[in-house]
C-alpha atoms as a PDB file:
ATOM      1  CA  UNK A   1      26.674 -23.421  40.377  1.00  0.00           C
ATOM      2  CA  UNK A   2      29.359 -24.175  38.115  1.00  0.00           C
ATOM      3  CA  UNK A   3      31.939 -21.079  36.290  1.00  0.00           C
ATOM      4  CA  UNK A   4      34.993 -20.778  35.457  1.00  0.00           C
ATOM      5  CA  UNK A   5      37.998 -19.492  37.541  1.00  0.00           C
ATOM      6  CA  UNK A   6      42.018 -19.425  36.900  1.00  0.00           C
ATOM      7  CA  UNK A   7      43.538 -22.521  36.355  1.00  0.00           C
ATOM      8  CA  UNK A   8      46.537 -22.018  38.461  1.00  0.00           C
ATOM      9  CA  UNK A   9      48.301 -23.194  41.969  1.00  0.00           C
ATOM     10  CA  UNK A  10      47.946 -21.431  45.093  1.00  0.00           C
ATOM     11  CA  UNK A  11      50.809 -17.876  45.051  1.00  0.00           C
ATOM     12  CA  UNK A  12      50.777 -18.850  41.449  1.00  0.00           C
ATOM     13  CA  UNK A  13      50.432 -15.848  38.979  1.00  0.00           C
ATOM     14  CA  UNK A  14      49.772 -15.571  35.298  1.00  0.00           C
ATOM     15  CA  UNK A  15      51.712 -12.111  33.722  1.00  0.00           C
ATOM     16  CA  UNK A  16      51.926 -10.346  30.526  1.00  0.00           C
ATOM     17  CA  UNK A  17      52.905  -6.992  30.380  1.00  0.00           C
ATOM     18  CA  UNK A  18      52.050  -4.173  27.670  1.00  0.00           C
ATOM     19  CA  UNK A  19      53.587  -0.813  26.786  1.00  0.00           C
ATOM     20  CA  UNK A  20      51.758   2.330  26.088  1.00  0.00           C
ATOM     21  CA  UNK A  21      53.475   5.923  25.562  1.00  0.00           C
ATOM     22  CA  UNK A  22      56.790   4.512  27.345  1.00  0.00           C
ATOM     23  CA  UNK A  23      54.760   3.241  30.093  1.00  0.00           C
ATOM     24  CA  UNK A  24      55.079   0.248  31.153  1.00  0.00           C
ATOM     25  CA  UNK A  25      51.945  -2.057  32.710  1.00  0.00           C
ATOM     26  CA  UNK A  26      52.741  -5.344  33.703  1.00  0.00           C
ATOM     27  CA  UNK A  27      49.388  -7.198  34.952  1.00  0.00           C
ATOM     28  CA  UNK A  28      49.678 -10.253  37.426  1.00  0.00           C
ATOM     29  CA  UNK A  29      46.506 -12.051  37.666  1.00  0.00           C
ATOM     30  CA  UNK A  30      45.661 -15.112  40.766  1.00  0.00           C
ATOM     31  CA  UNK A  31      43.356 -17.417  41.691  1.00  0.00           C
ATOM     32  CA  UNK A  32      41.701 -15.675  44.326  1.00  0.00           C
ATOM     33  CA  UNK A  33      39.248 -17.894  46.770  1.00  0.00           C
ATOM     34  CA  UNK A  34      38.950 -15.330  48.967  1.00  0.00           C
ATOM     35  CA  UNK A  35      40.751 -11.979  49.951  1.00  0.00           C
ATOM     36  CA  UNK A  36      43.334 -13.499  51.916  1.00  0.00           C
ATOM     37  CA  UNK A  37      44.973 -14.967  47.931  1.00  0.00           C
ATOM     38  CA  UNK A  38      44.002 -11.402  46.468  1.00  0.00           C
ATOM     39  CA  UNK A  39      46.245 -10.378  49.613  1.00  0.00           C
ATOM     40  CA  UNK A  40      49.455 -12.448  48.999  1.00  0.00           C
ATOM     41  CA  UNK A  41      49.279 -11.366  45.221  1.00  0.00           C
ATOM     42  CA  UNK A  42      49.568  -7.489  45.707  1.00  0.00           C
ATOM     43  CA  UNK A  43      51.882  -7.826  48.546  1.00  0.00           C
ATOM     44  CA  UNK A  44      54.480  -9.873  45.976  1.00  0.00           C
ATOM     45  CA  UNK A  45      53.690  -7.001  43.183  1.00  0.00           C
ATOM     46  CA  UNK A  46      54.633  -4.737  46.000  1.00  0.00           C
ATOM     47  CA  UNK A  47      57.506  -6.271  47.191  1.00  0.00           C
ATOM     48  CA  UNK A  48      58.971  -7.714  43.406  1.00  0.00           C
ATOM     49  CA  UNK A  49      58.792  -4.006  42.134  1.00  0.00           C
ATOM     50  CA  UNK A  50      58.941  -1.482  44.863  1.00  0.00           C
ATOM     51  CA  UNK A  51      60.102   1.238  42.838  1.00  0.00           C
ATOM     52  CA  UNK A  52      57.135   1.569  40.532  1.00  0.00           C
ATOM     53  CA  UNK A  53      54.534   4.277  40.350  1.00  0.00           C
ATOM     54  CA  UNK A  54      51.751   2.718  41.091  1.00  0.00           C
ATOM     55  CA  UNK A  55      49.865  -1.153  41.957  1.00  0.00           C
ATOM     56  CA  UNK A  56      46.319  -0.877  40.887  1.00  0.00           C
ATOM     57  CA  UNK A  57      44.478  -3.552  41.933  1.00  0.00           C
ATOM     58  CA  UNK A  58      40.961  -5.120  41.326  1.00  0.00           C
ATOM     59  CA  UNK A  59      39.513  -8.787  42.112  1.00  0.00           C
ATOM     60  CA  UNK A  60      36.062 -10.941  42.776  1.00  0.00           C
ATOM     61  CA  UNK A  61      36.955 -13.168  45.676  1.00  0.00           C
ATOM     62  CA  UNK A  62      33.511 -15.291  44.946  1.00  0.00           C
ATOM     63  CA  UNK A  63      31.453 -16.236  41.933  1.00  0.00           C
ATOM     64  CA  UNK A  64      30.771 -14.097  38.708  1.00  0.00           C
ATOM     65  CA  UNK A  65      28.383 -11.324  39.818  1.00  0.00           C
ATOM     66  CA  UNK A  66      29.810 -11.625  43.735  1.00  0.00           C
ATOM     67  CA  UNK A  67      28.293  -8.331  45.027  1.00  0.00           C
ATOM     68  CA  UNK A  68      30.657  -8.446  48.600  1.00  0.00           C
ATOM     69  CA  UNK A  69      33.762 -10.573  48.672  1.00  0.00           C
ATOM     70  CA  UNK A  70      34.903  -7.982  45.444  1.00  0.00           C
ATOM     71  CA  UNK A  71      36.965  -4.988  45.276  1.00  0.00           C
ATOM     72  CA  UNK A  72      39.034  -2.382  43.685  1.00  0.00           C
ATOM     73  CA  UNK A  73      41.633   0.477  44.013  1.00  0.00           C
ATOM     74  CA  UNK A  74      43.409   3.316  42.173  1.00  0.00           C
ATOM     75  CA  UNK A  75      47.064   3.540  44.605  1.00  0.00           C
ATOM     76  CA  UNK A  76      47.253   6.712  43.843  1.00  0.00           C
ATOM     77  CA  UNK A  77      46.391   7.292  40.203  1.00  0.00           C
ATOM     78  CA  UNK A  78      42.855   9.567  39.731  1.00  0.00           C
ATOM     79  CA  UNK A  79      39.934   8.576  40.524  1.00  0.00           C
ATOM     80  CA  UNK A  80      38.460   5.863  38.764  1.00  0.00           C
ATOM     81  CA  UNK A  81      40.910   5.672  36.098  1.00  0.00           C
ATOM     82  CA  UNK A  82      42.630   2.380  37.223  1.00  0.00           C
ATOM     83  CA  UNK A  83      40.435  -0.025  39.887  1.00  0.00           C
ATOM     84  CA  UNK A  84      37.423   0.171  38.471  1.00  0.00           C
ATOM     85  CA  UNK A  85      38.330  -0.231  34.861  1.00  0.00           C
ATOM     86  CA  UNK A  86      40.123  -3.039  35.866  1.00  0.00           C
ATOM     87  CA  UNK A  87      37.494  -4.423  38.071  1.00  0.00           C
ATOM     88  CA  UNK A  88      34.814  -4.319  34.719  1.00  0.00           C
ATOM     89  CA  UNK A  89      37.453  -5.627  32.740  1.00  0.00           C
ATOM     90  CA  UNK A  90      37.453  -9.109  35.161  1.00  0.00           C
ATOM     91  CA  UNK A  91      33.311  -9.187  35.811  1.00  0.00           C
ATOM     92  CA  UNK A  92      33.297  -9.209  31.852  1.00  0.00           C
ATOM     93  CA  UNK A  93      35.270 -12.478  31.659  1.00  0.00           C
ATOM     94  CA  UNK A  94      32.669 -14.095  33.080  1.00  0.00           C
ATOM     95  CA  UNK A  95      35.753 -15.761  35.820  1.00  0.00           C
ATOM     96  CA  UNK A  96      35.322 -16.023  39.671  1.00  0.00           C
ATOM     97  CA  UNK A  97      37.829 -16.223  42.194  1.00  0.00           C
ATOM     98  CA  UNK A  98      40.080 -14.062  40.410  1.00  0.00           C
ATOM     99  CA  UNK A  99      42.227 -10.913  41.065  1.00  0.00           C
ATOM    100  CA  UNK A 100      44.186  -8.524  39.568  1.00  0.00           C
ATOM    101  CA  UNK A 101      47.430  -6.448  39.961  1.00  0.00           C
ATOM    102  CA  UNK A 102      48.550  -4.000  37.238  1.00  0.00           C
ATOM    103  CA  UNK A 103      52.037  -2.477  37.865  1.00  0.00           C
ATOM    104  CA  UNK A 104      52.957   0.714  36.455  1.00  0.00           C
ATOM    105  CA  UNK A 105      56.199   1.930  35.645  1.00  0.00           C
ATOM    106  CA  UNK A 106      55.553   5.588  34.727  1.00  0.00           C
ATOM    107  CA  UNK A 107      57.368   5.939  30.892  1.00  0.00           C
ATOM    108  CA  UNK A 108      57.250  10.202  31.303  1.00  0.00           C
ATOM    109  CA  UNK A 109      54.355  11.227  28.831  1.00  0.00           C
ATOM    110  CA  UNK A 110      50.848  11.695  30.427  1.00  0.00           C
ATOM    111  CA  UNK A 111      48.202   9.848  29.142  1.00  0.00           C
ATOM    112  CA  UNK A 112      45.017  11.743  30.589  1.00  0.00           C
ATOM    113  CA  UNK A 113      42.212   9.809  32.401  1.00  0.00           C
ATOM    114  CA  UNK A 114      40.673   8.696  29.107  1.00  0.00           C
ATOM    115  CA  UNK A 115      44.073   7.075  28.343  1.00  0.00           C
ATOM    116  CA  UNK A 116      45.041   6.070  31.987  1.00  0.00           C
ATOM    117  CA  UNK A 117      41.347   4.003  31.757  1.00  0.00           C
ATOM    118  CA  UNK A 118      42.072   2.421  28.357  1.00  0.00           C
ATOM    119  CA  UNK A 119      45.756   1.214  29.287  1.00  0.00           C
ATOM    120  CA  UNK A 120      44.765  -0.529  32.442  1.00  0.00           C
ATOM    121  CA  UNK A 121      41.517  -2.447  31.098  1.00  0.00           C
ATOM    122  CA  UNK A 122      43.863  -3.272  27.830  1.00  0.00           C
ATOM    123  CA  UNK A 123      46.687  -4.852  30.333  1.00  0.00           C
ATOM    124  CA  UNK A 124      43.867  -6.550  32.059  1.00  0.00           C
ATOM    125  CA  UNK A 125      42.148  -7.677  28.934  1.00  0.00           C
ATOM    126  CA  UNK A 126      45.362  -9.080  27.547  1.00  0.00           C
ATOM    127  CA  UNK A 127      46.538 -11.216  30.693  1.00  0.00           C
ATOM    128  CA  UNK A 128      42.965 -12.476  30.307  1.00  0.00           C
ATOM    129  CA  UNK A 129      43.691 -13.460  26.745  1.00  0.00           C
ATOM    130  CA  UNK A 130      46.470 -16.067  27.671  1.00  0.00           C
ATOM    131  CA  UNK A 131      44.503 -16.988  30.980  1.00  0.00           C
ATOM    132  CA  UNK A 132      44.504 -20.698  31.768  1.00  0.00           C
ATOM    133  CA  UNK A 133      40.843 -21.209  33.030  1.00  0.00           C
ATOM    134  CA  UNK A 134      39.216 -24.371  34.638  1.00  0.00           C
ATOM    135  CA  UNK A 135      35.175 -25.174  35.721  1.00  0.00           C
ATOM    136  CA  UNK A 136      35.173 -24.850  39.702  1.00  0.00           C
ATOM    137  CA  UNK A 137      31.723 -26.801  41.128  1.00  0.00           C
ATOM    138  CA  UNK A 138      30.143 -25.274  43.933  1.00  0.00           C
ATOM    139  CA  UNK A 139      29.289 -28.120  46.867  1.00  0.00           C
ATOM    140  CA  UNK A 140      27.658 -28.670  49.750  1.00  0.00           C
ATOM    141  CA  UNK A 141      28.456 -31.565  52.624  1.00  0.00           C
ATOM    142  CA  UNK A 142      26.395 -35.110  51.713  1.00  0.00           C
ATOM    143  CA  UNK A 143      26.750 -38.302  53.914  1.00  0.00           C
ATOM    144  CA  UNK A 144      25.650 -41.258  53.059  1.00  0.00           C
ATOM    145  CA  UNK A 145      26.259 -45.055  54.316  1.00  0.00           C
ATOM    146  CA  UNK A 146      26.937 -48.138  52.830  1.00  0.00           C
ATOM    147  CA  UNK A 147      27.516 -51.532  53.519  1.00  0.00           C
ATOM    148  CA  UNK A 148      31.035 -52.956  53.256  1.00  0.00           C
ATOM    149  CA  UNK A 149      29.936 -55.015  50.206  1.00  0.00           C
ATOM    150  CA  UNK A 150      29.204 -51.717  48.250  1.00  0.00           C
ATOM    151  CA  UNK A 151      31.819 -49.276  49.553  1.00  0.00           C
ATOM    152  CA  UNK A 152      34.128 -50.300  46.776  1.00  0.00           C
ATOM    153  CA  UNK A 153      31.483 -49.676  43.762  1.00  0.00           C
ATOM    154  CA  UNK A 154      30.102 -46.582  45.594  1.00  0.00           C
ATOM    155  CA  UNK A 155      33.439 -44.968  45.286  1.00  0.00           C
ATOM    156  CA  UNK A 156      34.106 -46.375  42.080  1.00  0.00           C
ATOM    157  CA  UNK A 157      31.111 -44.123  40.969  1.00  0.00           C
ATOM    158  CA  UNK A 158      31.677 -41.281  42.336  1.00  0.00           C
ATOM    159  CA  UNK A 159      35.272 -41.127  41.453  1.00  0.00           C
ATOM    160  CA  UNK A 160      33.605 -41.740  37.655  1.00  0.00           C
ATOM    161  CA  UNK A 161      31.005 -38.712  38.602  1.00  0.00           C
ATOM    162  CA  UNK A 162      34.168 -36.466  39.801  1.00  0.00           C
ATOM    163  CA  UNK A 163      32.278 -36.389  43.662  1.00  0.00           C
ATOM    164  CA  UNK A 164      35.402 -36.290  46.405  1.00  0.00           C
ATOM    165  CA  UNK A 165      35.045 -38.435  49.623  1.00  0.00           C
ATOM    166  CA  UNK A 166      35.666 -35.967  51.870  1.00  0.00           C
ATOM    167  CA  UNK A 167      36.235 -37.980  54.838  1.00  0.00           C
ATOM    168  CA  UNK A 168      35.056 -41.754  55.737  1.00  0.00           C
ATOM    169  CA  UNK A 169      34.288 -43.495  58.916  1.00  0.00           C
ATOM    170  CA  UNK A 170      33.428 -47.437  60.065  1.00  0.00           C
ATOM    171  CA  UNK A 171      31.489 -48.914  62.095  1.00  0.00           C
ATOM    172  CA  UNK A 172      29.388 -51.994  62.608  1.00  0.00           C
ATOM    173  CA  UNK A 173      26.750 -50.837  59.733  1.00  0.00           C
ATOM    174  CA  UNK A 174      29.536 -50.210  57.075  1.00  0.00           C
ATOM    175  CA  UNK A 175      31.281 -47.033  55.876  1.00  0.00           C
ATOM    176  CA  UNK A 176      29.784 -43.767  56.671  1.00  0.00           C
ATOM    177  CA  UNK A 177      31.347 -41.342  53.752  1.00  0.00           C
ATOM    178  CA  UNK A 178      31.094 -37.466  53.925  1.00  0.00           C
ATOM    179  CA  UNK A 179      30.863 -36.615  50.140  1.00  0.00           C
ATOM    180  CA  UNK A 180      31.534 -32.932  47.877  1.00  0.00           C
ATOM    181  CA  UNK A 181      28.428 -33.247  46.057  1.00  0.00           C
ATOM    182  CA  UNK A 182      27.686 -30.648  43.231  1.00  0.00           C
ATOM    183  CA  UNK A 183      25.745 -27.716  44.853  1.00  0.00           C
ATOM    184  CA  UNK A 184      23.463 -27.406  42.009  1.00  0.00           C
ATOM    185  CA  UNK A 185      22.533 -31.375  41.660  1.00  0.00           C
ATOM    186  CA  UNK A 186      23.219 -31.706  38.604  1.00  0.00           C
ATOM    187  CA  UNK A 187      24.018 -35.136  40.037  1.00  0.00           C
ATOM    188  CA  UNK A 188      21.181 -37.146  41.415  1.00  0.00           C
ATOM    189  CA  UNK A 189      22.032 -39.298  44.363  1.00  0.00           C
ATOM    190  CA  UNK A 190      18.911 -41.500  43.224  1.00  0.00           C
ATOM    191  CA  UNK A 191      21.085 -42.728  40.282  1.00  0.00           C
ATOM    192  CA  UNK A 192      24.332 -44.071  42.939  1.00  0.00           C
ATOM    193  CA  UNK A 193      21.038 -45.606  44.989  1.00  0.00           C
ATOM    194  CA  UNK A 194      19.368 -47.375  41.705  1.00  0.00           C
ATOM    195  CA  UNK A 195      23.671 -48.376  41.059  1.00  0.00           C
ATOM    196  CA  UNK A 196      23.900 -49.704  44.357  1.00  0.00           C
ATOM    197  CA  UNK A 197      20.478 -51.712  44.227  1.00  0.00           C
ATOM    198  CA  UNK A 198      18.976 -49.616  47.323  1.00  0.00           C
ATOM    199  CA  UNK A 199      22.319 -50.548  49.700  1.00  0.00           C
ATOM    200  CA  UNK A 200      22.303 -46.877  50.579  1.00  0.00           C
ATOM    201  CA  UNK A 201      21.274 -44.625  53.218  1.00  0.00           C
ATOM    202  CA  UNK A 202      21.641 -40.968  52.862  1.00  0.00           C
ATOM    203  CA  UNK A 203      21.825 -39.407  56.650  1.00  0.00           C
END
C-alpha cells in the first residue's frame, strides 16, 4: 500500500497559526509512525507554551482509514468541539502517520461550540495547506541470493527500483541480501530474475 504522509524529520513539526475572535490557535502538525512521535509532539506543545488554555490534540499513527493506532482529545474544551473536528479534518487529507496539536490561547470572547468546532478544523485545515507531503511504501522482509558475479547488478537494480538492502550476508554460495520490497508488489521479483539471467534464488 502506498499514501502519503508528512514529509518531515523525526521531532520535526510543521506550524501555522490562525486568529479567530482574539483567539489565538497555533496548530503543530508531525510525522507520526506510531504513538510514541504523536507523544513527543504534544509533550513539546505542552512544554513550549505552558500557559495556554488548552492543547487539543488528534492523530492516525497508521495508514489512511487506521481504525486503532488513531486518536483524539478535547483538554478540556466541550465535548467534541476540538479532537474530533480535528481528527476528521486529518482522515480527510487522505495522510497517514500524522498528528496534530492545536494550541489555544484564549483571546476573551466565546465562540460557542459551533464556533469552537469551526476554528480548530480551520487551524488544522490550514497547517495542512502548507504541509510538505511524501509517498511512504508499505514492505515486507524478501531474501534472496546471488552469486558474487551478480551482486553488483542486483543492487544496481534495486537501487534503480528504490528497494533498500536491508542487511547482507556471505558465504560460500554468494551474497544472501535481506531486501524492503514494496508490500503491494507492485514490483515483480520475476523481472530482477529475467535481469539477472536466472542467477537468483529467492529463500
Amino acid at each position: 500500500m502506498r499514501y502519503p504522509i508528512p514529509d518531515l524529520a523525526p521531532r520535526a513539526r510543521h506550524a501555522n497559526t490562525v486568529e479567530i475572535e482574539k483567539s489565538r490557535f497555533i496548530c503543530w502538525l508531525c510525522h507520526a509512525p506510531d504513538n510514541a512521535a504523536f507523544d513527543a509532539l504534544l509533550n513539546d506543545a505542552r512544554s513550549t507554551y505552558p500557559d495556554a488554555s488548552h492543547h487539543c490534540s488528534a492523530f492516525i499513527a497508521g495508514a489512511p482509514g487506521e481504525q486503532i493506532a488513531i486518536g483524539f482529545s478535547d483538554d478540556g474544551e466541550p465535548g467534541g468541539t476540538a479532537g474530533r473536528p480535528m481528527f476528521q479534518a486529518l482522515e480527510g487529507s487522505g495522510l497517514g502517520q500524522i498528528g496534530a496539536v492545536v494550541t489555544r490561547y484564549f483571546g476573551g470572547t466565546k465562540l460557542g461550540t459551533g464556533g469552537l468546532v469551526r476554528a480548530y478544523t480551520q487551524a488544522v485545515l490550514k497547517a495542512l495547506d502548507t504541509l510538505p507531503r511524501r509517498e511512504f511504501t508499505e514492505r515486507r522482509d524478501v531474501t534472496i541470493q546471488v552469486d558474487f558475479s551478480n551482486e553488483a547488478e542486483a543492487r544496481r537494480w534495486l537501487a534503480e527500483h528504490d528497494i533498500p538492502v536491508v542487511s547482507a550476508d556471505y558465504d560460500s554460495q554468494g551474497a544472501r541480501l535481506l531486501l524492503a520490497w514494496p508490500a503491494d508488489d507492485s514490483i515483480s521479483l520475476a523481472v530482477l530474475e529475467r535481469r539477472l539471467k536466472g542467477a537468483l534464488v529467492q529463500l
